[in-house]
Protein backbone atom coordinates (compact mmCIF):
# COMPACT_ATOMS: atom_id res chain seq x y z
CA UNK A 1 -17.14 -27.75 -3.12
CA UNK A 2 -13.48 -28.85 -3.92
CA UNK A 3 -10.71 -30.37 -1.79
CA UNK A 4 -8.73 -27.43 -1.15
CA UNK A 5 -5.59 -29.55 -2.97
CA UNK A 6 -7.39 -29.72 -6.40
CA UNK A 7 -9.21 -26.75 -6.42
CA UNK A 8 -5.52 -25.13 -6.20
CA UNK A 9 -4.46 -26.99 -8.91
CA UNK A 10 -7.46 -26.08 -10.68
CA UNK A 11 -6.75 -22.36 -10.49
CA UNK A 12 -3.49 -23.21 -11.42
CA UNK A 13 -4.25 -24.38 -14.47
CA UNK A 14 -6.99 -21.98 -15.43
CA UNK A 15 -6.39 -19.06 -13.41
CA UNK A 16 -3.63 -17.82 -11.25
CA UNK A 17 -3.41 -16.91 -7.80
CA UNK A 18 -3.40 -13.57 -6.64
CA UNK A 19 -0.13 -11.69 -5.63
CA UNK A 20 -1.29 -12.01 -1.92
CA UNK A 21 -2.37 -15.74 -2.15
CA UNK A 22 0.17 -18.72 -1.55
CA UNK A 23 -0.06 -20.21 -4.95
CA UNK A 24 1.15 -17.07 -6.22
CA UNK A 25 4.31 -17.40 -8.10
CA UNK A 26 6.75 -14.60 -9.09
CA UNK A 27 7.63 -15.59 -12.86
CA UNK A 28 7.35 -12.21 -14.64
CA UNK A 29 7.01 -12.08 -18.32
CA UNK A 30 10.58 -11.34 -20.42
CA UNK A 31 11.13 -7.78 -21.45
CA UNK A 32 9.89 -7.01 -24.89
CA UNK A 33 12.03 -5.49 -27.06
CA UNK A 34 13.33 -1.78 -26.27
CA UNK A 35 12.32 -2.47 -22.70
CA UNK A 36 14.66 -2.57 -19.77
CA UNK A 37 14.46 -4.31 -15.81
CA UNK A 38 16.22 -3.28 -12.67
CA UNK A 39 14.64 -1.60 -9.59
CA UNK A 40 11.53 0.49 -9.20
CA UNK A 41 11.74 3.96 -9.02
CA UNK A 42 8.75 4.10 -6.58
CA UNK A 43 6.57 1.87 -3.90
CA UNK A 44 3.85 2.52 -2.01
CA UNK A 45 3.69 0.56 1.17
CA UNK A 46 0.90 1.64 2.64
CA UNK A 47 -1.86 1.86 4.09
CA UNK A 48 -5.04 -0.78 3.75
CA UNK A 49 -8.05 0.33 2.77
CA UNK A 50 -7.01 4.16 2.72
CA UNK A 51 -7.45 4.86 -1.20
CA UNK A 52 -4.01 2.99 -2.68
CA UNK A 53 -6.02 1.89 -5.92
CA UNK A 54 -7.17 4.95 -6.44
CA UNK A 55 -3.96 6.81 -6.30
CA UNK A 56 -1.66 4.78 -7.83
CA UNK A 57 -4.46 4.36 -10.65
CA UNK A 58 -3.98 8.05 -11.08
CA UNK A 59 -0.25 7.96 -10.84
CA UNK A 60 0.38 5.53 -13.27
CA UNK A 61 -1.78 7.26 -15.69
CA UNK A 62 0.87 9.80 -16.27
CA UNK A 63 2.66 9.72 -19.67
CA UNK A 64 5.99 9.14 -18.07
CA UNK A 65 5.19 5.87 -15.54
CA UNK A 66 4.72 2.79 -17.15
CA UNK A 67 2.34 -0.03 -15.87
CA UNK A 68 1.50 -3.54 -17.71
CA UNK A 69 -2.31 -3.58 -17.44
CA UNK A 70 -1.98 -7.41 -17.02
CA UNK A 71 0.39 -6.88 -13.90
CA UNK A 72 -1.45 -6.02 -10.06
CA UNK A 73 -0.41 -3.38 -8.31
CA UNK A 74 0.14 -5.22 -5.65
CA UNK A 75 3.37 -7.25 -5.52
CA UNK A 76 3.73 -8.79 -1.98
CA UNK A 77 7.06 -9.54 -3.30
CA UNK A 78 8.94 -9.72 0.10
CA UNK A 79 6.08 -11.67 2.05
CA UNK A 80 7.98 -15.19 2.26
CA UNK A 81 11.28 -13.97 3.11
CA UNK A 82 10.27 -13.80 6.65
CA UNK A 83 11.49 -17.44 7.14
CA UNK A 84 13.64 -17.77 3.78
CA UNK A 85 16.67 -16.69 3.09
CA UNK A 86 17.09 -13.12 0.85
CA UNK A 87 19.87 -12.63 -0.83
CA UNK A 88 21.28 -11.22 -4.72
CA UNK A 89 19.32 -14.49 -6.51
CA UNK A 90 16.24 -12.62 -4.67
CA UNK A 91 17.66 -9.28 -5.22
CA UNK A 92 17.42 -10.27 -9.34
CA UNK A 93 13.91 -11.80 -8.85
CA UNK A 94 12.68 -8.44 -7.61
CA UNK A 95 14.11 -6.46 -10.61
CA UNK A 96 12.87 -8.62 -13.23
CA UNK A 97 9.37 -8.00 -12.29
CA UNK A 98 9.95 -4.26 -13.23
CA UNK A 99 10.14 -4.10 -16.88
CA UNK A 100 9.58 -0.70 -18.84
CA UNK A 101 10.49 1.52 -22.01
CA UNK A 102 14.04 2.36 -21.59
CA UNK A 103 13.50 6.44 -19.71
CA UNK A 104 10.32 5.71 -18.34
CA UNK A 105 9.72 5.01 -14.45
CA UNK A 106 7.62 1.69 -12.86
CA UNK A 107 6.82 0.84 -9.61
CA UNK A 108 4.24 -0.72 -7.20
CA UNK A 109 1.74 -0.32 -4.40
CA UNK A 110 1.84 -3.41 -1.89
CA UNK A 111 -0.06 -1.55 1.45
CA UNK A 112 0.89 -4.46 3.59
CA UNK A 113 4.73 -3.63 3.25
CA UNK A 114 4.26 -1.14 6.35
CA UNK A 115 2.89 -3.58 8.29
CA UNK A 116 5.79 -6.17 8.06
CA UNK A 117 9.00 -5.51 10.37
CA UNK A 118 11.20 -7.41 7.38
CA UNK A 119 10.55 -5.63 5.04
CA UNK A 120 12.63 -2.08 5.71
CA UNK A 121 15.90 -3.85 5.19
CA UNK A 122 14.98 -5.98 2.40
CA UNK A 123 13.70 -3.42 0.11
CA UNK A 124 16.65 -1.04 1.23
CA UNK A 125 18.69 -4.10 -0.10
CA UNK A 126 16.58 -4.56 -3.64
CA UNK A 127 15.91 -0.66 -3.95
CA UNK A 128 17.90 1.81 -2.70
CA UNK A 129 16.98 4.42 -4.27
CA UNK A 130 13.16 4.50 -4.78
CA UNK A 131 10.80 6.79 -3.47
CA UNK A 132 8.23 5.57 -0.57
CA UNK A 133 4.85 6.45 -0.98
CA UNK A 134 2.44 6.24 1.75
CA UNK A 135 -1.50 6.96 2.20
CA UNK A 136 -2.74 7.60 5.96
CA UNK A 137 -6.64 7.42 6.87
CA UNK A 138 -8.08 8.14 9.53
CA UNK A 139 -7.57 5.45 11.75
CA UNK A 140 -11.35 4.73 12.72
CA UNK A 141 -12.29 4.78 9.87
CA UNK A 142 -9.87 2.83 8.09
CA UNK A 143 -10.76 0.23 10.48
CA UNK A 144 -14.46 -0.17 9.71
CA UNK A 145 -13.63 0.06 6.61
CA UNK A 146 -10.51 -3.11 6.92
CA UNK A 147 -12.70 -4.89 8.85
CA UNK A 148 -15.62 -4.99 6.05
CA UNK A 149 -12.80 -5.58 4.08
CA UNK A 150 -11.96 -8.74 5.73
CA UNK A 151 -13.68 -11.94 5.60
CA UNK A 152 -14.40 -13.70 8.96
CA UNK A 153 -14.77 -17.14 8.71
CA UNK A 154 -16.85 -19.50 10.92
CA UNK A 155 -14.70 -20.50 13.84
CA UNK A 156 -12.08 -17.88 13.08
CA UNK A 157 -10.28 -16.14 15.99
CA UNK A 158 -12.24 -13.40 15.64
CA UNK A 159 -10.34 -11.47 18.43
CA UNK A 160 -7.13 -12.26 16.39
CA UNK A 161 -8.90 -10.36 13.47
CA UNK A 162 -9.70 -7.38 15.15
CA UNK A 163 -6.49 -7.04 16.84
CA UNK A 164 -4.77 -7.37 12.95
CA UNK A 165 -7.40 -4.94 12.26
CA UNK A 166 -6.91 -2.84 15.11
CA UNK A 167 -3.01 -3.02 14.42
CA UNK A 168 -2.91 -1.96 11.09
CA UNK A 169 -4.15 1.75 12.73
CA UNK A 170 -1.19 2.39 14.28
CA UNK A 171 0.64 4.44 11.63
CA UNK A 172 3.64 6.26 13.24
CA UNK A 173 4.60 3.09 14.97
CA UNK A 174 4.98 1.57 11.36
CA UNK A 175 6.60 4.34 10.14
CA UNK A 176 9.78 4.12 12.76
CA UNK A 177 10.93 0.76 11.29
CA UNK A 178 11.25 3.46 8.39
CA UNK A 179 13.13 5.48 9.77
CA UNK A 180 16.21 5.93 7.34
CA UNK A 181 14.28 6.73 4.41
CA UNK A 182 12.41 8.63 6.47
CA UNK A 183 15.10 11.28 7.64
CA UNK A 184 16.30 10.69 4.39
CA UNK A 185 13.53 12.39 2.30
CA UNK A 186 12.98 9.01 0.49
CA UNK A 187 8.72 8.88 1.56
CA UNK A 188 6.37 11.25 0.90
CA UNK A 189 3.19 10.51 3.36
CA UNK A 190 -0.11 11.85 2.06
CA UNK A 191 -3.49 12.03 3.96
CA UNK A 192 -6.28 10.02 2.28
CA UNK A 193 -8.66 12.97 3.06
CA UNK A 194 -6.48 15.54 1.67
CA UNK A 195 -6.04 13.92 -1.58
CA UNK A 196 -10.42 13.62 -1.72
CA UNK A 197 -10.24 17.07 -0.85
CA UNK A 198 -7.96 18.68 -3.08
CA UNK A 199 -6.96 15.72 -5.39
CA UNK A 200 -4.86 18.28 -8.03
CA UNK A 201 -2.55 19.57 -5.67
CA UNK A 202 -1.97 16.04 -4.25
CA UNK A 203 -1.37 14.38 -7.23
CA UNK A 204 0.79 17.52 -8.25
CA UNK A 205 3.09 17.50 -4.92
CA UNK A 206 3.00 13.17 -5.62
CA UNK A 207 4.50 14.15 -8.91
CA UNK A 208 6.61 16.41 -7.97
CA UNK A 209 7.73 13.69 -5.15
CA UNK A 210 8.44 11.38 -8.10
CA UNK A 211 10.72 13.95 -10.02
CA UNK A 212 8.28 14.22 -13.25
CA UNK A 213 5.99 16.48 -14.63
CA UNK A 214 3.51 18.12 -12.17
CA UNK A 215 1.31 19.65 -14.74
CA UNK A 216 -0.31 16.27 -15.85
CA UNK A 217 -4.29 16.06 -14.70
CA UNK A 218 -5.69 12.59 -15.57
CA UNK A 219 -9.21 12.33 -16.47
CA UNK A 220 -11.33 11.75 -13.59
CA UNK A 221 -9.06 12.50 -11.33
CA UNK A 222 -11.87 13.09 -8.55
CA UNK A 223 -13.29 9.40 -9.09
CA UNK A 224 -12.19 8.01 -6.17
CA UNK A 225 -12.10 3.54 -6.91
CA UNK A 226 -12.20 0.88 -4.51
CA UNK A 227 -14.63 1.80 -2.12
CA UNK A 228 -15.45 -0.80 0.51
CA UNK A 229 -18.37 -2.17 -1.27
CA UNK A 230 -19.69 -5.16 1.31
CA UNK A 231 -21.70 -4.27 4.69
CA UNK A 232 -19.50 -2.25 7.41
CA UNK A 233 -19.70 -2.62 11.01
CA UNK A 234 -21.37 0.17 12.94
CA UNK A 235 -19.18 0.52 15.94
CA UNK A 236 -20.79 1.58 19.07
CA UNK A 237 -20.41 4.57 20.37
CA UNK A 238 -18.42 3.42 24.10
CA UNK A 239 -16.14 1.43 21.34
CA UNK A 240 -15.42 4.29 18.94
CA UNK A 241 -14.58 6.57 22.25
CA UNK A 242 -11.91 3.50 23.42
CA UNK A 243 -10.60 3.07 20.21
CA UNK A 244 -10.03 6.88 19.51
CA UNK A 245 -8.21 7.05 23.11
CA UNK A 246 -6.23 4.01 22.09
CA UNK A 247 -5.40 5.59 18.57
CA UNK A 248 -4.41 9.37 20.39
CA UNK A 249 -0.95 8.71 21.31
CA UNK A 250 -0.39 7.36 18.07
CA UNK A 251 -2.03 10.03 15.71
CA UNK A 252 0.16 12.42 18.01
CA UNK A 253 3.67 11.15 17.23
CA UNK A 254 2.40 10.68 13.56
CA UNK A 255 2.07 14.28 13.17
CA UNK A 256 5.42 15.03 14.58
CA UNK A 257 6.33 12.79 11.88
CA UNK A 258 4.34 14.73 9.32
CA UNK A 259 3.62 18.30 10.19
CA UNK A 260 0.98 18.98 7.60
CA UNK A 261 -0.96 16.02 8.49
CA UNK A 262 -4.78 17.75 8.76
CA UNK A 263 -6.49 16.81 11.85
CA UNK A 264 -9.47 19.20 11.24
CA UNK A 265 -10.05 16.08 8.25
CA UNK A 266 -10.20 13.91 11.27
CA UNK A 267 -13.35 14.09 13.37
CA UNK A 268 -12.42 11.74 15.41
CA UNK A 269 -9.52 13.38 16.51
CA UNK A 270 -10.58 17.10 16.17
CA UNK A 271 -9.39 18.69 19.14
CA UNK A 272 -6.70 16.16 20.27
């Protein structure tokens, strides 16, 4: 019941924004002693809705990844820097949000990094060396799933939602801006529906991906978080048969990008 000016200033004072919000503001907490800041050694940067809590939950569970429980996983570091300038002040910025126990490894999850045709270059400028992680879904399904996912105002542009919706489907296409770490081994793309499946040999090759110890099994490693809790659409059935034909040439080049992607985990697609 606010104006939107003091409620912001409200949750200023009492409660801050979250990483994906405007008011956010990237002031990370000092290192405490015996802990050290530069790059990550890993980011995921993608996909919505396609099990990233759950994973990285279970990857930074292991003994040797470190994760303040007051920090998100979610960064959204490079959102502004469409319009702003990026350069080594920025570069800093980035590394002081990754603090950790000197020999252990950090990193982050921020899914809509895929999605943003900036971002490639500027996190090849902040990290050059971490590993990529990303998390594919079926493409449907994912976007039932965004859509529930995302709130649609009165006198929205609803097409404009779908379409974002619709867009964020399209995973091979993302993955060319990529390209570089790519061909370069630097990102390991796993299929949400493998990891339900067979979530121990996953998180094993994810580990392995990561350069630690594969052996580690967190508790409940099968508990898969997050789940799209508010109402989803049911798509009709003429809409699910246009949107699978629009998602097919798509879904093909992704698995010449990724061989062992599992289409027979894909109804949608079985057969194509």
């Amino acid at each position: 019941m606010l104006p939107s000016g003091l409620r912001d200033e409200v949750r200023r004072r009492v409660g801050p924004f979250a990483p994906w919000e405007a008011g956010f503001t990237h002031s990370p907490s000092p290192p405490a002693p015996g802990e050290v800041v530069g790059p990550p050694d890993f980011v995921g940067i993608g996909v919505q809705k396609a099990g990233t809590t759950w994973w990285f939950t279970l990857i930074v569970s292991h003994p040797d990844i470190f994760q303040p429980a007051t920090v998100h996983k979610e960064r959204h570091y490079f959102a502004p820097y469409a319009t702003h300038g990026f350069g080594a002040e920025q570069v800093r910025g980035y590394h002081q949000s990754f603090r950790r126990p000197e020999g252990l490894l950090t990193g982050e999850w921020t899914p809509d990094y895929i999605y943003q045709p900036w971002v490639p270059e500027l996190l090849e400028r902040a990290a050059p060396e971490a590993r990529l992680v990303v998390m594919v879904r079926d493409p449907v399904d994912r976007l039932v799933s965004g859509l529930a996912h995302t709130p649609i105002a009165p006198g929205s542009h609803l097409g404009m939602v779908a379409a974002e919706a619709v867009h964020r489907g399209l995973y091979a296409a993302a993955l060319q801006r990529w390209a570089g770490p790519l061909q370069a081994g630097r990102i390991l793309v796993l299929q949400y529906e493998q990891c339900v499946r067979d979530p121990v040999g996953q998180l094993g090759r994810t580990f392995r991906f990561l350069g630690i110890d594969d052996q580690f099994h967190p508790r409940h490693i099968d508990r898969v978080s997050s789940s799209t809790r508010t109402e989803k659409v049911t798509l009709d059935q003429d809409a699910r048969k246009r949107l699978v034909a629009l998602y097919e040439p798509d879904v093909d080049a992704l698995v010449g990008l990724v061989p062992d992607l599992d289409l027979t985990l894909w109804p949608n697609f079985t057969g194509h």
